[in-house]
Protein backbone atom coordinates (compact mmCIF):
# COMPACT_ATOMS: atom_id res chain seq x y z
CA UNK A 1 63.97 -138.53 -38.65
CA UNK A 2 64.87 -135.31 -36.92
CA UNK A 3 62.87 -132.56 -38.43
CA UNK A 4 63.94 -128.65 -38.29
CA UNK A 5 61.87 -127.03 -35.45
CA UNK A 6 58.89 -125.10 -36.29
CA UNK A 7 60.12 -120.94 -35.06
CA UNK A 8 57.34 -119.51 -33.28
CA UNK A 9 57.40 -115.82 -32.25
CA UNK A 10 54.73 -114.33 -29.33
CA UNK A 11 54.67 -111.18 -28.96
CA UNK A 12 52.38 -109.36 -26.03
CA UNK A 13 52.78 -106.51 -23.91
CA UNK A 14 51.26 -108.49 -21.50
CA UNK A 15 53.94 -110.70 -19.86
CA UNK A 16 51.56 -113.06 -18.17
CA UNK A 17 49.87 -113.86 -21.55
CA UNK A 18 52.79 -114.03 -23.77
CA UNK A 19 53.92 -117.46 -20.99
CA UNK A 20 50.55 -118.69 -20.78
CA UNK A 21 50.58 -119.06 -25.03
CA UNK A 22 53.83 -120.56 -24.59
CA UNK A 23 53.62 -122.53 -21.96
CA UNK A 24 50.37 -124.45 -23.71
CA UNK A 25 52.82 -124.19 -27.14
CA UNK A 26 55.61 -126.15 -25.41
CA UNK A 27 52.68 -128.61 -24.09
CA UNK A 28 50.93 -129.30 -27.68
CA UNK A 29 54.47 -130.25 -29.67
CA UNK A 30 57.79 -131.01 -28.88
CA UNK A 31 58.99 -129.90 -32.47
CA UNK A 32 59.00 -125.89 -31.58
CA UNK A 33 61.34 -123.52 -31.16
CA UNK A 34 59.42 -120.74 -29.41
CA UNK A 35 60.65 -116.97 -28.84
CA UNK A 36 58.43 -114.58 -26.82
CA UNK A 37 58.68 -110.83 -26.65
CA UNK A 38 57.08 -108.54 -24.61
CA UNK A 39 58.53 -105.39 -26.08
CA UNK A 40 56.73 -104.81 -29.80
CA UNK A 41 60.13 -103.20 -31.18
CA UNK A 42 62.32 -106.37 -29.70
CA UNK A 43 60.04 -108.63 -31.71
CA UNK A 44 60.25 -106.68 -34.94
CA UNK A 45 63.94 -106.35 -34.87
CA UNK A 46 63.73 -110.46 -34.30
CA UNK A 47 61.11 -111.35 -37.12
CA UNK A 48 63.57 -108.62 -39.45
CA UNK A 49 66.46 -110.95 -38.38
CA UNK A 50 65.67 -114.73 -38.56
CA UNK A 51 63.16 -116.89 -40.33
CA UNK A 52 59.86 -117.21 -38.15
CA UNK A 53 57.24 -119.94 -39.02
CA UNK A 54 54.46 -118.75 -36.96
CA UNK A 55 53.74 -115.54 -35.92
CA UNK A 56 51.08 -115.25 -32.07
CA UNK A 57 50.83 -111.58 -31.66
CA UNK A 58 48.90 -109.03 -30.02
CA UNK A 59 46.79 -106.26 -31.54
CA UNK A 60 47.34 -103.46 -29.46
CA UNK A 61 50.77 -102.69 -28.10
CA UNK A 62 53.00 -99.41 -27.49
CA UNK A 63 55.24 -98.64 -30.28
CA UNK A 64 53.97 -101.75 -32.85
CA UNK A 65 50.57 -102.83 -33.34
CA UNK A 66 50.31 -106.59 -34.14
CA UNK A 67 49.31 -105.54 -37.90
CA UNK A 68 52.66 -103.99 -38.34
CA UNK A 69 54.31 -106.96 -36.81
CA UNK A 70 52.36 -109.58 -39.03
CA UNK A 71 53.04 -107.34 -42.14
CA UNK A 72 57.01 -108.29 -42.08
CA UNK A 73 56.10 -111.67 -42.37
CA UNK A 74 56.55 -113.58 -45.07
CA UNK A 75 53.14 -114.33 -47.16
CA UNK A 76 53.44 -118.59 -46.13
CA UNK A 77 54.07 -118.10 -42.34
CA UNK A 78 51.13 -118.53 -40.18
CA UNK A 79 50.43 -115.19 -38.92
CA UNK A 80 47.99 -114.95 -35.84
CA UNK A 81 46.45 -111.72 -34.32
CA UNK A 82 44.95 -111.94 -30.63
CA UNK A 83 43.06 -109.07 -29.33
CA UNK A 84 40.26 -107.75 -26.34
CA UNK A 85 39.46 -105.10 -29.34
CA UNK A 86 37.59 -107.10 -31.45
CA UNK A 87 36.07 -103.72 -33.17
CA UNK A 88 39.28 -102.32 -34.09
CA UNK A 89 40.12 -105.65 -36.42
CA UNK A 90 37.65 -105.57 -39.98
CA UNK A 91 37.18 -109.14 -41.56
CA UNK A 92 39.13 -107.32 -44.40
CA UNK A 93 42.06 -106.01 -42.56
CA UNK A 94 42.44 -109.60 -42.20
CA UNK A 95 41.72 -111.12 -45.27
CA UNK A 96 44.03 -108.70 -46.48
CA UNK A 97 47.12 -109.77 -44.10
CA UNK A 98 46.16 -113.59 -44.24
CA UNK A 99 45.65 -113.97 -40.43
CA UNK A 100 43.75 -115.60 -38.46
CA UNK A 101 42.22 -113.85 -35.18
CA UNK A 102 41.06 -114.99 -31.71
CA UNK A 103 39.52 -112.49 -29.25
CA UNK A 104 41.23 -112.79 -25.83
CA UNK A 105 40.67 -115.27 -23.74
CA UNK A 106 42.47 -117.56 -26.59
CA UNK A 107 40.33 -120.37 -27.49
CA UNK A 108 44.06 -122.90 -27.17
CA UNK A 109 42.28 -125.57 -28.57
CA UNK A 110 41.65 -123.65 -32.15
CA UNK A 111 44.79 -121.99 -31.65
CA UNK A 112 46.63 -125.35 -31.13
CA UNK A 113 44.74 -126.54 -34.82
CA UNK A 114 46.48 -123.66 -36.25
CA UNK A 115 50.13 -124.95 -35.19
CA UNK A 116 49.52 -128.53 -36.65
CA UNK A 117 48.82 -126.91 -40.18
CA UNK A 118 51.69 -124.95 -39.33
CA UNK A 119 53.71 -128.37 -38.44
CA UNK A 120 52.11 -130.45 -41.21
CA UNK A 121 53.13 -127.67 -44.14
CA UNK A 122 56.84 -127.27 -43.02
CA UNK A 123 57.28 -130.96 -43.28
């Protein structure tokens, strides 16, 4: 049974962090189709353009912040915000958006959790 790949968009200014996530992505499941952006505004135009399952982005970024980014999404994707500025982010802010949030350095094993709901509710 050949399933339609989960679409996975990571988006950080930081090019070394936006392969890392995807690197570990490609490792945890062979059933994703993963786009990365460094540029905020590239990644908008993208999410504004094609259906996106899963959404990794970071907080703070020129241009787009990662709430602006998550707030495109539709309200059933999986929208995740990663951030160093844990103060800037309120518990509401992201109750409000439906995301879940990691403080950098990325704990990848909750982070991979989060793409096999992702996987397991697309089916």
């Amino acid at each position: 049974m050949n399933k339609k790949p989960l679409e996975v968009v990571v988006v950080d200014d930081e090019m070394q962090i936006a392969d890392l996530l995807k690197v570990f992505l490609v490792c945890i499941s062979k059933n994703l189709k993963i786009s990365t952006f460094n540029d905020p505004e590239e990644a908008r135009a993208h999410i504004l353009q094609n259906p996106v399952d899963v959404l990794i982005t970071d907080f703070k970024m020129p241009k787009y912040d990662g709430v602006q980014l998550i707030k495109l999404m539709p309200a059933d994707s999986t929208k995740i915000l990663i951030s160093g500025y844990v103060s800037e982010i309120t518990e509401g802010q992201l109750s409000e958006l439906k995301a879940s949030f990691f403080e950098k350095p990325v704990s990848m094993k909750d982070l991979g959790i989060l793409i096999h709901k992702a996987e397991a509710k697309k089916k």
